[in-house]
Structure formats: C-alpha cells, structure tokens
N, C-alpha and C. Protein backbone atom coordinates (compact mmCIF):
# COMPACT_ATOMS: atom_id res chain seq x y z
N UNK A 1 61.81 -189.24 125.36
CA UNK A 1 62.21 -190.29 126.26
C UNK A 1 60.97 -190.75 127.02
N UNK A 2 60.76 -192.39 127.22
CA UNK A 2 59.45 -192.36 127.96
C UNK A 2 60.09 -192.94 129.32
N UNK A 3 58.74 -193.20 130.08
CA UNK A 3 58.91 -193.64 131.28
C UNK A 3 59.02 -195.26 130.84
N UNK A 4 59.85 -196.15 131.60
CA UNK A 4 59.85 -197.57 131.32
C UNK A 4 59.20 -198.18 132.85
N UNK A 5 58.56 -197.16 133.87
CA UNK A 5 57.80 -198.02 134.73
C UNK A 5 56.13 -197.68 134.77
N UNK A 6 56.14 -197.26 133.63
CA UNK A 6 54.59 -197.58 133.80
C UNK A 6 53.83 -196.44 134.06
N UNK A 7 54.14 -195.20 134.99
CA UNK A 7 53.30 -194.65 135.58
C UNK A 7 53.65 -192.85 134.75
N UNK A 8 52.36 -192.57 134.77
CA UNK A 8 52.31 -190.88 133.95
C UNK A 8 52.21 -189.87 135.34
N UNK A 9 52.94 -188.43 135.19
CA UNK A 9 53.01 -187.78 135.83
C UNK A 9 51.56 -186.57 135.97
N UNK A 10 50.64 -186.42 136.60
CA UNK A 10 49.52 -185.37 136.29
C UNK A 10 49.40 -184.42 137.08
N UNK A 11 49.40 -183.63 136.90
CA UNK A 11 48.69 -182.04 137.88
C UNK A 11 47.50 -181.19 137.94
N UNK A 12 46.80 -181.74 139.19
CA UNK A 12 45.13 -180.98 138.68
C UNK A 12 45.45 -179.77 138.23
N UNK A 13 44.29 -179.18 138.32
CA UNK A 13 44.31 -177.95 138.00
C UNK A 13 43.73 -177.23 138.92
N UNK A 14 44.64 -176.43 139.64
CA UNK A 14 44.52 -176.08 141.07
C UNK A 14 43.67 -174.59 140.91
N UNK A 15 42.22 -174.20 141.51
CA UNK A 15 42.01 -172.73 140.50
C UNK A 15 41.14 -172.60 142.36
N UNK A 16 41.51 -171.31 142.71
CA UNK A 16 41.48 -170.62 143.94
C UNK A 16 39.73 -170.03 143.93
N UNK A 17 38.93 -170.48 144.48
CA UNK A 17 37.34 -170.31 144.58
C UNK A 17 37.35 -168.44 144.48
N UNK A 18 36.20 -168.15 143.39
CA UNK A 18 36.32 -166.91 143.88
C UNK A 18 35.88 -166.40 145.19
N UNK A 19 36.22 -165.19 145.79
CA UNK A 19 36.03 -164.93 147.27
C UNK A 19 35.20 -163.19 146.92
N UNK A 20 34.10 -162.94 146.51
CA UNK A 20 33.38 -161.63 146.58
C UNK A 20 33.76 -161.01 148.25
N UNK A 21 34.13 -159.85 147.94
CA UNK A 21 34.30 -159.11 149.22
C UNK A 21 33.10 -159.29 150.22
N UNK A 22 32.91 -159.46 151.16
CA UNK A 22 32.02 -159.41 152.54
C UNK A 22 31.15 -157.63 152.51
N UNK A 23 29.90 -157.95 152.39
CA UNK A 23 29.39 -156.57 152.24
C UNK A 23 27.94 -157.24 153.39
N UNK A 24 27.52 -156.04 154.07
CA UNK A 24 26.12 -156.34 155.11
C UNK A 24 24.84 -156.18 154.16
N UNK A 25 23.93 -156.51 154.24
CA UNK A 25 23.12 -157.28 153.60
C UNK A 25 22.44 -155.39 152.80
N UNK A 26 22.95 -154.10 153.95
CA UNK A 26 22.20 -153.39 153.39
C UNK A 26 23.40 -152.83 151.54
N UNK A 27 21.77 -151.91 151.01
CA UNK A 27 23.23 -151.09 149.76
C UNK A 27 24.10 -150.43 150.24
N UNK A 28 23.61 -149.58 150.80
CA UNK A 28 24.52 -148.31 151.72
C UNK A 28 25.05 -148.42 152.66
N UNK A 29 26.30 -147.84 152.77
CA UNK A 29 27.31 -148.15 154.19
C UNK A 29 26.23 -148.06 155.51
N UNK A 30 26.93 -148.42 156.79
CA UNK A 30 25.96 -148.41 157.97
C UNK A 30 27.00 -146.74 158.12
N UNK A 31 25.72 -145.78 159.17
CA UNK A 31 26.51 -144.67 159.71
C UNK A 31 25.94 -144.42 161.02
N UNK A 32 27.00 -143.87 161.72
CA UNK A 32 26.78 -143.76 163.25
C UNK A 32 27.65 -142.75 163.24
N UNK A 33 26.85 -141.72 164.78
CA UNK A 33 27.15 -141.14 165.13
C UNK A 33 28.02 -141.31 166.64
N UNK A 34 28.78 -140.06 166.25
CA UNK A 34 30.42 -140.94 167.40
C UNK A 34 30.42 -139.13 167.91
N UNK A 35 29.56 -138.73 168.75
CA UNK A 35 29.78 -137.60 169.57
C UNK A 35 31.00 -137.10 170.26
N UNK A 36 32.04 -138.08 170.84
CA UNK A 36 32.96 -137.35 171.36
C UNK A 36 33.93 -137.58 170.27
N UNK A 37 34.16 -137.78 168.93
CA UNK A 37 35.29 -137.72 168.18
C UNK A 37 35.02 -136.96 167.72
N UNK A 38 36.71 -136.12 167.68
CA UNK A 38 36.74 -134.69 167.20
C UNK A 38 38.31 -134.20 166.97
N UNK A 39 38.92 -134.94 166.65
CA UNK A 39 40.25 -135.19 166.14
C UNK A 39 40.64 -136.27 165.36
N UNK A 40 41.74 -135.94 164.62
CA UNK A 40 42.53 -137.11 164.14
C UNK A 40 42.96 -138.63 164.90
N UNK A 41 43.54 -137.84 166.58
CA UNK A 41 43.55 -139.01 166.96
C UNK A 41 42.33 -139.72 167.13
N UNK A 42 41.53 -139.72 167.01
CA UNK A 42 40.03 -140.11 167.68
C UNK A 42 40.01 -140.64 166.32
N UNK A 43 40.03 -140.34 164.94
CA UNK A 43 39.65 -141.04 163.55
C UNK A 43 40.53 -142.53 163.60
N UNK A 44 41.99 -142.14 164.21
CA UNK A 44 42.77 -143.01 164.18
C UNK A 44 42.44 -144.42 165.38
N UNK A 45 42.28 -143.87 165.94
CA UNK A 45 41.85 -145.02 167.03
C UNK A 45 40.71 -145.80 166.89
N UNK A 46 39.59 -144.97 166.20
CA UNK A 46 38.45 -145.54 165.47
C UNK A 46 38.24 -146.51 164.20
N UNK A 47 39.28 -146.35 163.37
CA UNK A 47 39.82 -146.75 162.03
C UNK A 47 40.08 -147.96 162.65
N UNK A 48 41.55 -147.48 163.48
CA UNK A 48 42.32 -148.95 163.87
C UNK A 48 41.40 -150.47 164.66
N UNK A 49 40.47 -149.80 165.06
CA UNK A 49 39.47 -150.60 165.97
C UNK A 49 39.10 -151.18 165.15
N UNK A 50 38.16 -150.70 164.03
CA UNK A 50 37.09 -150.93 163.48
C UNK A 50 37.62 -152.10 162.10
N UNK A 51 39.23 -151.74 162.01
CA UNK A 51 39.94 -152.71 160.97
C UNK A 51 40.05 -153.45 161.80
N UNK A 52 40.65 -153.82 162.96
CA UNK A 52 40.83 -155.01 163.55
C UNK A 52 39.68 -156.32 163.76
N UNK A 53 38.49 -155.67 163.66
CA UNK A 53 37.60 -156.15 163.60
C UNK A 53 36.55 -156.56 162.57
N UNK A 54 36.88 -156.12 161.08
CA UNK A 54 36.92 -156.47 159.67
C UNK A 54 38.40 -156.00 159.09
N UNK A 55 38.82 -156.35 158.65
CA UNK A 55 39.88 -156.15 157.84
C UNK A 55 40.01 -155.37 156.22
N UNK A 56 38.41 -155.87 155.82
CA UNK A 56 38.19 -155.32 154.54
C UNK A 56 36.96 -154.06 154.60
N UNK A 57 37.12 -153.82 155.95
CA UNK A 57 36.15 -152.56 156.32
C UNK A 57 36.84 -151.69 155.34
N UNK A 58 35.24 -150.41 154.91
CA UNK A 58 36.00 -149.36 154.02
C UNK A 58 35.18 -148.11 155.06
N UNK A 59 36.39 -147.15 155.74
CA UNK A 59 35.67 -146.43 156.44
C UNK A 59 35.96 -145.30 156.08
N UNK A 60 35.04 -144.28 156.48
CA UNK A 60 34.89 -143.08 156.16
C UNK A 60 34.45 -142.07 157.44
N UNK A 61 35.52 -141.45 157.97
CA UNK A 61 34.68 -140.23 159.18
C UNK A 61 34.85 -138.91 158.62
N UNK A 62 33.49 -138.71 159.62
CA UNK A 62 33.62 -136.65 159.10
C UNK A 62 33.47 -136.20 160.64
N UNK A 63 34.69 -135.47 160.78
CA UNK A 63 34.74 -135.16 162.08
C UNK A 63 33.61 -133.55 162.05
N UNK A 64 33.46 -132.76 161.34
CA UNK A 64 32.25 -131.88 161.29
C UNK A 64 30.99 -132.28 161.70
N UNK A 65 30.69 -133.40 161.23
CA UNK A 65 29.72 -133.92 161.91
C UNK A 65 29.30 -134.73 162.76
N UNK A 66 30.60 -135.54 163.26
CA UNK A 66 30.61 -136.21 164.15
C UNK A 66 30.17 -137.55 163.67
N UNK A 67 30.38 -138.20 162.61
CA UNK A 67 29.62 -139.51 162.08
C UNK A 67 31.09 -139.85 161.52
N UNK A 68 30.64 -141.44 161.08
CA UNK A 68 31.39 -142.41 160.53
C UNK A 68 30.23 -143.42 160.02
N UNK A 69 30.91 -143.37 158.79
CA UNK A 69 30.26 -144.08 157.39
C UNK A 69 31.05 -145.73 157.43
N UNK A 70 30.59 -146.98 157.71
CA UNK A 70 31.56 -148.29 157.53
C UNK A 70 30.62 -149.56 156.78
N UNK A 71 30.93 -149.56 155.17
CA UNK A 71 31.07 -150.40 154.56
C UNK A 71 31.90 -151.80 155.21
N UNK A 72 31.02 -152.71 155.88
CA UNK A 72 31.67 -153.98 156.28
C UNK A 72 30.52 -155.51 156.40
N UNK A 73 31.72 -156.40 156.13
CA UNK A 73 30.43 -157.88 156.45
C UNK A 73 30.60 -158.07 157.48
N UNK A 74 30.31 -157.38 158.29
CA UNK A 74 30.57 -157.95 159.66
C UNK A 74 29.14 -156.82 160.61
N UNK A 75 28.19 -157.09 161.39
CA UNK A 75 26.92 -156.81 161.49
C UNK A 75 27.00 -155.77 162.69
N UNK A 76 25.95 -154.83 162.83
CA UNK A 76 26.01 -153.46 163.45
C UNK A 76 26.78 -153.77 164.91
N UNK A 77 25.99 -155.17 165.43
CA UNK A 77 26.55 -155.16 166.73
C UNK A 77 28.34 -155.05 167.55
N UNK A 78 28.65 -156.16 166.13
CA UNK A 78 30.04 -156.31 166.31
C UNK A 78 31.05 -154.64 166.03
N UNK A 79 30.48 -153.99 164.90
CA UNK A 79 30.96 -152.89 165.14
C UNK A 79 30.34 -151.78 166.23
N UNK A 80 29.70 -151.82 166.56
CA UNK A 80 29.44 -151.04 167.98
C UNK A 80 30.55 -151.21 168.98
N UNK A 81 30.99 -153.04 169.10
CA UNK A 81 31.42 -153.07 169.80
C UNK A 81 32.63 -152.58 169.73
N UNK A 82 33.27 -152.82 168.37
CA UNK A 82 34.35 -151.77 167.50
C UNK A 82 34.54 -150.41 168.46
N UNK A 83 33.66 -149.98 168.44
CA UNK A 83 33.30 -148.73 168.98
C UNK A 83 34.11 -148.49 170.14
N UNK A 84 33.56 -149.25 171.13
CA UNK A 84 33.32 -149.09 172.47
C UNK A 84 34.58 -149.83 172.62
N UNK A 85 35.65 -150.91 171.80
CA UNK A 85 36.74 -151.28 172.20
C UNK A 85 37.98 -149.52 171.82
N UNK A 86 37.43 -148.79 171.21
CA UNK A 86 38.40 -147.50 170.51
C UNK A 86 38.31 -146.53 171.82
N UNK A 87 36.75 -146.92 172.81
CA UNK A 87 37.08 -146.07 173.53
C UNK A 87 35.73 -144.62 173.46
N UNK A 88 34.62 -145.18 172.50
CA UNK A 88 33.59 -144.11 171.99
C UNK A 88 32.63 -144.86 171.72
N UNK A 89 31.45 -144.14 172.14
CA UNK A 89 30.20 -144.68 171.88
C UNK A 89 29.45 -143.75 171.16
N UNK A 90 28.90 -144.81 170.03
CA UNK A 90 28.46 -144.65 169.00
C UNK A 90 27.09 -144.97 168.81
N UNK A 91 26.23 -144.09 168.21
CA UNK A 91 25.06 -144.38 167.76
C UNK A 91 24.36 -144.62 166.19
N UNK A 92 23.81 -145.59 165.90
CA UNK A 92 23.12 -146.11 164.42
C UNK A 92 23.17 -145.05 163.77
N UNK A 93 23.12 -144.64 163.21
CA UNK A 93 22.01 -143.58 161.80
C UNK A 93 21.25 -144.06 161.23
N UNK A 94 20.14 -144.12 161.28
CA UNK A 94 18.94 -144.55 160.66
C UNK A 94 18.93 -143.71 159.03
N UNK A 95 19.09 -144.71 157.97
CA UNK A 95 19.16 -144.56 156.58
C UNK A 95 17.44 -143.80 156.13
C-alpha cells in the first residue's frame, strides 16, 4: 500500500556516544592514609562519602593499615574533601 500524499516516513539512526569510564590521569589508584578508621562503620561512612562524590569510584580500604585505595575521575582535592565530609582526615600516599 503506498502513501497517496507524498511524504516518506524516516528514522535516524539514533547510536548513544561511547562514554569510557572517568579514570585520573594517574595508572594506579590514588591511596591515602585515613588514621582514625578502624572499623566497618568508618569503611562505611567513607565508601558512602566518597560514592557520593564520584559515583563510578572503585574503592578499596584496609583497615590493618589504615589506607584506602580510590580509583576515580574526579581529582585528589575533591576526594580529600570526600574525606573530611565522612568525618576523617586523610593523607596522599605518595606512589
């Protein structure tokens, strides 16, 4: 059956940009040391901070040593401040 007014129906082709995950310019996660965490709750409050403030953060704490490992695009300062919004202050690790 055709159309009798003339006009054709088209649909681009709608294709979603790829989006590479957000990574900081270094290879290796950034790590800091977080002296007064020393529990779960303290991982948890740290986690929750530190997602709120990247979302695609990949974190890692070792409460033995008192550090936290955070894979994120988002730059040392802003997670410091991560830090200090959880309630703990945190220091760099120099790689």
């Amino acid at each position: 059956m055709s159309r009798q007014d003339g006009w054709t129906l088209t649909f681009p082709l709608l294709e979603a940009p790829y989006q590479p995950k957000h990574r900081n310019d270094q290879e290796k996660p950034m790590k800091f040391s977080v002296p007064d965490m020393s529990c779960g709750h303290c991982t948890a409050a740290i986690e929750k901070s530190l997602k709120s403030a990247d979302p695609e953060a990949q974190i890692a704490c070792d409460l033995d040593n008192h550090e936290v490992s955070v894979e994120s695009g988002i730059g040392q300062e802003a997670l410091l401040a991560a830090f200090k919004d959880a309630g703990y202050d945190a220091t760099p690790i120099a790689a």
